[in-house]
C-alpha atoms as a PDB file:
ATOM      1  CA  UNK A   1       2.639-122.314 -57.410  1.00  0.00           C
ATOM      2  CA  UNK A   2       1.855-125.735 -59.574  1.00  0.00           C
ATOM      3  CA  UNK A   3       2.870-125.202 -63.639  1.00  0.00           C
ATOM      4  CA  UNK A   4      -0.814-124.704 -64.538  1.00  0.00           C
ATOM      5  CA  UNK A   5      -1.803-121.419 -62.064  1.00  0.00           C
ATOM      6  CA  UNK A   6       1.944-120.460 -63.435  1.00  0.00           C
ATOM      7  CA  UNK A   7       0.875-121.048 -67.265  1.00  0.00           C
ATOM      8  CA  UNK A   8      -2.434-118.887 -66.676  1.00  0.00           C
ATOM      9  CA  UNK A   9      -1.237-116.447 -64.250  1.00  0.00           C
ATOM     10  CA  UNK A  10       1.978-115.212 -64.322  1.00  0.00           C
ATOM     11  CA  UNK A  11       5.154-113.969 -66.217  1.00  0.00           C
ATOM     12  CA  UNK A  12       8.317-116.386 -66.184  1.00  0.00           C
ATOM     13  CA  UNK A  13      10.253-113.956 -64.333  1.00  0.00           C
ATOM     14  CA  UNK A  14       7.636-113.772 -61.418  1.00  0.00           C
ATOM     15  CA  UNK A  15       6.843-117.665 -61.169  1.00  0.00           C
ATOM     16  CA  UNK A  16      11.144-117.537 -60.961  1.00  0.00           C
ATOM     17  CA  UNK A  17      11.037-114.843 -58.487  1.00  0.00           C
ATOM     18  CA  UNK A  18       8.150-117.115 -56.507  1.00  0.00           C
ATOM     19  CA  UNK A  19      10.785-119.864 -56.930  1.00  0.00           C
ATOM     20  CA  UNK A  20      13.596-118.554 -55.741  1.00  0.00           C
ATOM     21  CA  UNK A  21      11.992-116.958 -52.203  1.00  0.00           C
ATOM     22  CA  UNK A  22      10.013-120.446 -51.897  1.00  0.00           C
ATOM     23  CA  UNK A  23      12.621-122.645 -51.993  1.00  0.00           C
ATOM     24  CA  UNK A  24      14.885-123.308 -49.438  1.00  0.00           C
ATOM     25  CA  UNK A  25      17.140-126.564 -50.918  1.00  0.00           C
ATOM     26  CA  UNK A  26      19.212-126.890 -53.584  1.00  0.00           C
ATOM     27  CA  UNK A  27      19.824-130.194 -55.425  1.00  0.00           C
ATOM     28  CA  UNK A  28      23.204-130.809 -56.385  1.00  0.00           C
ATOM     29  CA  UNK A  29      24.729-132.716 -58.894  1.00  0.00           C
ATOM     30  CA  UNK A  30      28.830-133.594 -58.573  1.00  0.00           C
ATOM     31  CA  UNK A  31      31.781-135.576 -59.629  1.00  0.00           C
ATOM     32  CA  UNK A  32      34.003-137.549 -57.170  1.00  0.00           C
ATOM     33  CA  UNK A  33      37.599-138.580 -57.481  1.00  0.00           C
ATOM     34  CA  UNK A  34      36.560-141.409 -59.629  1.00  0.00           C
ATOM     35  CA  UNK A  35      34.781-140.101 -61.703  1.00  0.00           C
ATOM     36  CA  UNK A  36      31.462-141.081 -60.744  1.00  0.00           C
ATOM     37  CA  UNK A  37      28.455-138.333 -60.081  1.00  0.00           C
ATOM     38  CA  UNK A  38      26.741-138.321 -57.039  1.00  0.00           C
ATOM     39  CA  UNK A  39      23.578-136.127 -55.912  1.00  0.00           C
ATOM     40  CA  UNK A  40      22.753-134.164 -52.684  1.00  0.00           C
ATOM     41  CA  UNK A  41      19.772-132.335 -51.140  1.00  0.00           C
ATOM     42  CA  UNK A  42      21.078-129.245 -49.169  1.00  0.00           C
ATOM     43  CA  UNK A  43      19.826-125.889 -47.175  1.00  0.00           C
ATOM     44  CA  UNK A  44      20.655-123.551 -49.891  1.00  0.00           C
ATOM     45  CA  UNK A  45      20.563-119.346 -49.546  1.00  0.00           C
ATOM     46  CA  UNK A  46      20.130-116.693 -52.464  1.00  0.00           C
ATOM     47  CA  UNK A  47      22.508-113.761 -51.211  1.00  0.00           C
ATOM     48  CA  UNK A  48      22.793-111.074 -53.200  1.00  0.00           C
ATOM     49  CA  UNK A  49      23.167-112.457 -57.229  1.00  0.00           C
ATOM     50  CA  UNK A  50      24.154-115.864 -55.436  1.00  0.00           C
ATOM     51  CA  UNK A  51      23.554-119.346 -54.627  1.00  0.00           C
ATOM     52  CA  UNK A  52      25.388-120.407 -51.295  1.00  0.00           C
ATOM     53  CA  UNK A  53      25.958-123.629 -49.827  1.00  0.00           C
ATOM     54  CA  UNK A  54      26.971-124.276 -46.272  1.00  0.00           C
ATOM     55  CA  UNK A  55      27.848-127.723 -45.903  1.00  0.00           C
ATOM     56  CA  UNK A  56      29.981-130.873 -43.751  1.00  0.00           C
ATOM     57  CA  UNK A  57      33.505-131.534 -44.679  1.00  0.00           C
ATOM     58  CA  UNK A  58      31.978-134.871 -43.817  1.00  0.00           C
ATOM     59  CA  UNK A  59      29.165-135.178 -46.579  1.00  0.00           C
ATOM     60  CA  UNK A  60      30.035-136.829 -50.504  1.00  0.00           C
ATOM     61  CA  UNK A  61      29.058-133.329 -51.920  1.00  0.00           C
ATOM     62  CA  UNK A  62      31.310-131.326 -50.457  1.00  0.00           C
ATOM     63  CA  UNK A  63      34.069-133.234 -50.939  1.00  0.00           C
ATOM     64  CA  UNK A  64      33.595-133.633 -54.261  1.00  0.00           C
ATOM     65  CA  UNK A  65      32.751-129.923 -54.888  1.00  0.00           C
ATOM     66  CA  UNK A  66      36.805-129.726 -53.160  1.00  0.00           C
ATOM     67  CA  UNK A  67      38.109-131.777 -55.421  1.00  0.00           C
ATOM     68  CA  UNK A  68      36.400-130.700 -58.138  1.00  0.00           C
ATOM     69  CA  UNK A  69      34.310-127.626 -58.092  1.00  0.00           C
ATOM     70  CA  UNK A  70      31.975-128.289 -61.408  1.00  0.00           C
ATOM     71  CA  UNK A  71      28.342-128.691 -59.791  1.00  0.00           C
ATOM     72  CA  UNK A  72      24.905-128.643 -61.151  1.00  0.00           C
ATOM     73  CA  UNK A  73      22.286-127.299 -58.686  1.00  0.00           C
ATOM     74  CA  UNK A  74      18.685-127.197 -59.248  1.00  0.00           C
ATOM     75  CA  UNK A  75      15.885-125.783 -57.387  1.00  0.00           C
ATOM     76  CA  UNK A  76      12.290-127.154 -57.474  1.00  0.00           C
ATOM     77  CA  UNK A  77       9.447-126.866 -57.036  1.00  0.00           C
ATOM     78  CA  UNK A  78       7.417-128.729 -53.699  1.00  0.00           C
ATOM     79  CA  UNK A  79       5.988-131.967 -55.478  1.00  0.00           C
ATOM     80  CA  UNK A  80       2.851-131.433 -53.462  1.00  0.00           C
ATOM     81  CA  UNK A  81       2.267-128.071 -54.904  1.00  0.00           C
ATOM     82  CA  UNK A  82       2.964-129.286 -58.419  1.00  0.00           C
ATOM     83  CA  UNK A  83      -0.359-130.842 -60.059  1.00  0.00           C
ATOM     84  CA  UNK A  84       1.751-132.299 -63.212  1.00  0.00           C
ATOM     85  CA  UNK A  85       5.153-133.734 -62.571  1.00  0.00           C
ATOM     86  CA  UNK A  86       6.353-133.595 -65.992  1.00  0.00           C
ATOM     87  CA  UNK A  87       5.474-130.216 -65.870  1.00  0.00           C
ATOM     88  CA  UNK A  88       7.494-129.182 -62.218  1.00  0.00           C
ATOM     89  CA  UNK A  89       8.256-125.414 -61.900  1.00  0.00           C
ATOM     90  CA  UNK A  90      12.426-125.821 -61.791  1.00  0.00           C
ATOM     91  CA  UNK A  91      15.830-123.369 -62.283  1.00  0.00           C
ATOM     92  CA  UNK A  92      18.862-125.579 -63.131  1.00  0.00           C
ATOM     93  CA  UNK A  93      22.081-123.640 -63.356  1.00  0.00           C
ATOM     94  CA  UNK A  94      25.150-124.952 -64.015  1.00  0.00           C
ATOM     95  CA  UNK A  95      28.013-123.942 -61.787  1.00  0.00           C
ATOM     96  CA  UNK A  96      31.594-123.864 -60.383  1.00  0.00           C
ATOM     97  CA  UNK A  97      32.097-123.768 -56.465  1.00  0.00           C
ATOM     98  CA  UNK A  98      34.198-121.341 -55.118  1.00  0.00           C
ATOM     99  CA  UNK A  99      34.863-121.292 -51.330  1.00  0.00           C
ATOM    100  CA  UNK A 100      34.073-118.385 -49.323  1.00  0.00           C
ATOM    101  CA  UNK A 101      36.623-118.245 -46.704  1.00  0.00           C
ATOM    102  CA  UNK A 102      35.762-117.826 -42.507  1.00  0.00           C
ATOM    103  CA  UNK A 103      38.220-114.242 -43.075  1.00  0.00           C
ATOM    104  CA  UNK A 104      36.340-113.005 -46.603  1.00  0.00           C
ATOM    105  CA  UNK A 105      34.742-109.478 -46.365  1.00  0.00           C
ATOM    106  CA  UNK A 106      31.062-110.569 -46.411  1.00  0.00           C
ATOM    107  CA  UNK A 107      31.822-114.309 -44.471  1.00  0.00           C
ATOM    108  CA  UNK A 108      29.547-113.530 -41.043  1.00  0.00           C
ATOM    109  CA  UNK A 109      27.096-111.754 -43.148  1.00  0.00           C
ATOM    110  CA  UNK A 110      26.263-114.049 -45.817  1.00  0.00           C
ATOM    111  CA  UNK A 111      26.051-116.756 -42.584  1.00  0.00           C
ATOM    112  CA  UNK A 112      23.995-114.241 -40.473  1.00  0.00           C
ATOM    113  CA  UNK A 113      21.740-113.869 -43.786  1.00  0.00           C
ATOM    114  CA  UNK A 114      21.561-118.123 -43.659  1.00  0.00           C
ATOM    115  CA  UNK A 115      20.431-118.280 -39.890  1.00  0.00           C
ATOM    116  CA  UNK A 116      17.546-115.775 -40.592  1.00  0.00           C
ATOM    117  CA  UNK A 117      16.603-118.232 -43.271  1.00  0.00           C
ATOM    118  CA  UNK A 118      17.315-121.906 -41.559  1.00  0.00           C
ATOM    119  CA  UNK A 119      16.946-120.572 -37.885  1.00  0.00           C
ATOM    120  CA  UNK A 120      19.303-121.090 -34.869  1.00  0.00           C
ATOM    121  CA  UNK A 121      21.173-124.580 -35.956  1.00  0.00           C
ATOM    122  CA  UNK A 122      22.869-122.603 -38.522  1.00  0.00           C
ATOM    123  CA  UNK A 123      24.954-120.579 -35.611  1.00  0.00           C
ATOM    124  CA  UNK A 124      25.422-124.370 -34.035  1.00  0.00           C
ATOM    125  CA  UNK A 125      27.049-125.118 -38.021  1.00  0.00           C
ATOM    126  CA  UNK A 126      29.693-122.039 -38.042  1.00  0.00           C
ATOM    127  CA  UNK A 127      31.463-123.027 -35.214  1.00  0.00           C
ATOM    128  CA  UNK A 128      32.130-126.540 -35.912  1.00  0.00           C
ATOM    129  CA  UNK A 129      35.392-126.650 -38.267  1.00  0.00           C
ATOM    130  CA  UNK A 130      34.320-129.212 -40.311  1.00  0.00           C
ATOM    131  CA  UNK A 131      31.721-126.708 -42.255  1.00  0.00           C
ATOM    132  CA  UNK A 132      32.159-124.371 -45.681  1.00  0.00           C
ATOM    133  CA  UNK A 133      30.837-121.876 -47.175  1.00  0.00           C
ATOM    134  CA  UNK A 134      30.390-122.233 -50.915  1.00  0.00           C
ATOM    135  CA  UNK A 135      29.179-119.712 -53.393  1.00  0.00           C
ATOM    136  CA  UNK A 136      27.863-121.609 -56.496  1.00  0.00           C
ATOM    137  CA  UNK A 137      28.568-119.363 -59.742  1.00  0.00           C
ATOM    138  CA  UNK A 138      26.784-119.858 -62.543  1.00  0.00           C
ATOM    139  CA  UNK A 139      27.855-120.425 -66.102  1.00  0.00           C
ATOM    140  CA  UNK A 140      24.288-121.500 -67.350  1.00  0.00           C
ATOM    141  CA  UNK A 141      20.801-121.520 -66.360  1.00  0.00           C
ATOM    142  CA  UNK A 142      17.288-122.952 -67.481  1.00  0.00           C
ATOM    143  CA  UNK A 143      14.368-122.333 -66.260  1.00  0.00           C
ATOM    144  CA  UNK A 144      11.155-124.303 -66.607  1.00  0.00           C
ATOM    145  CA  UNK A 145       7.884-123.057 -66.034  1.00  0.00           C
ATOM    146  CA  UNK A 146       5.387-126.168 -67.734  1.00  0.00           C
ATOM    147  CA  UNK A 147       5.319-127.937 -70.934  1.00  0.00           C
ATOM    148  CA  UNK A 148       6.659-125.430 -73.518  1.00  0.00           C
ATOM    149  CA  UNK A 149       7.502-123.035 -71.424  1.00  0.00           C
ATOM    150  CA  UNK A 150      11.707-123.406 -71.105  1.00  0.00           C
ATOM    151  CA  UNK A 151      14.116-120.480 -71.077  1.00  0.00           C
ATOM    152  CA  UNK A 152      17.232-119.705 -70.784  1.00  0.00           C
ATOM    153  CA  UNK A 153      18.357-117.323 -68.263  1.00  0.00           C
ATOM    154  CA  UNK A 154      20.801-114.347 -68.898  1.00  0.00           C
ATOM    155  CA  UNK A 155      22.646-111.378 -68.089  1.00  0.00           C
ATOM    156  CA  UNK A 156      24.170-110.191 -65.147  1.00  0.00           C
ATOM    157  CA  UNK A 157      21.770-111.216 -62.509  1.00  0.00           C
ATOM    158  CA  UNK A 158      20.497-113.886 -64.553  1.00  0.00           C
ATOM    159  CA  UNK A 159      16.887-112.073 -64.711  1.00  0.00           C
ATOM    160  CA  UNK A 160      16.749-111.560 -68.698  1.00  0.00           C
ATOM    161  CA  UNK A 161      14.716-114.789 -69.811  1.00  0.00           C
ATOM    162  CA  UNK A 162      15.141-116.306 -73.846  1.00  0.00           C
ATOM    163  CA  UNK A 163      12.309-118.196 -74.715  1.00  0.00           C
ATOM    164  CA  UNK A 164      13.689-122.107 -76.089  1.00  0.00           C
ATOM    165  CA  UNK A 165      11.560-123.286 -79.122  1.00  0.00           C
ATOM    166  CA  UNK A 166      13.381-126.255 -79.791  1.00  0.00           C
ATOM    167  CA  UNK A 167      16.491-128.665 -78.524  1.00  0.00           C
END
């Protein structure tokens, strides 16, 4: 759904809700050891109230998300759908990373929940050692529908929306 049909159309929580069950990557912004920040494009999973990354031991991102577990993740919208890129539907949330161990409660379901999404490579993934299971946990979130249209995002499931008016 491109910023204008969401402008004319629709509330901000259902161009959100559109988001969030289009999307099925998650940018994310770290820090590594030294300090400097380094981005990622990864298969990303809304389970339950969550964001969840499942990611190589081998890649920048997840090292640095070990080390330090302060992450930025944004979801966006398709750049072919959008008509106006200053104008890109997008959810930003600032978040820590907290590791979801193989012997947590809800460990093979949250992964069972990722292979329905990604398909049959993700039960490849969980059995090579090198792979973990983040949760990102939000502290913050913004959501931007088109020009003007920015709000934060609140409450316990992050679904109560604040208009911004101004910086």
């Amino acid at each position: 759904m491109s910023a204008d049909t969401a402008s004319s159309e629709s509330t901000p929580q259902a161009v959100c809700a559109a988001l969030l069950e289009r999307v099925s990557s998650v940018h994310l912004a770290t820090i590594g050891k030294d300090g400097l920040p380094h981005t990622g494009c990864v298969p990303c999973l809304w389970f339950d109230v969550g964001l969840h990354v499942f990611v190589s031991r081998l890649s920048v991102h997840t090292r640095d998300l070990l080390a330090n577990p302060a992450v930025s993740a944004m979801l966006v919208e398709d750049e072919q759908d959008c008509k106006q890129a200053f104008a890109r539907v997008r959810l930003r949330y600032q978040c820590t990373a907290e590791v979801i161990e193989p012997n947590h409660d809800s460990y093979a379901e949250r992964l069972d929940a990722f292979a329905d999404k990604h398909g049959k490579t993700v039960q490849l993934l969980r059995q090579l050692p090198d792979f973990v299971l983040f949760e990102l946990v939000p502290s913050d979130a913004i959501f931007v529908m088109g020009f003007g249209q920015a709000y934060r995002l609140s409450g316990p499931d992050w679904s109560e929306f604040e208009h911004i008016r101004s910086a």
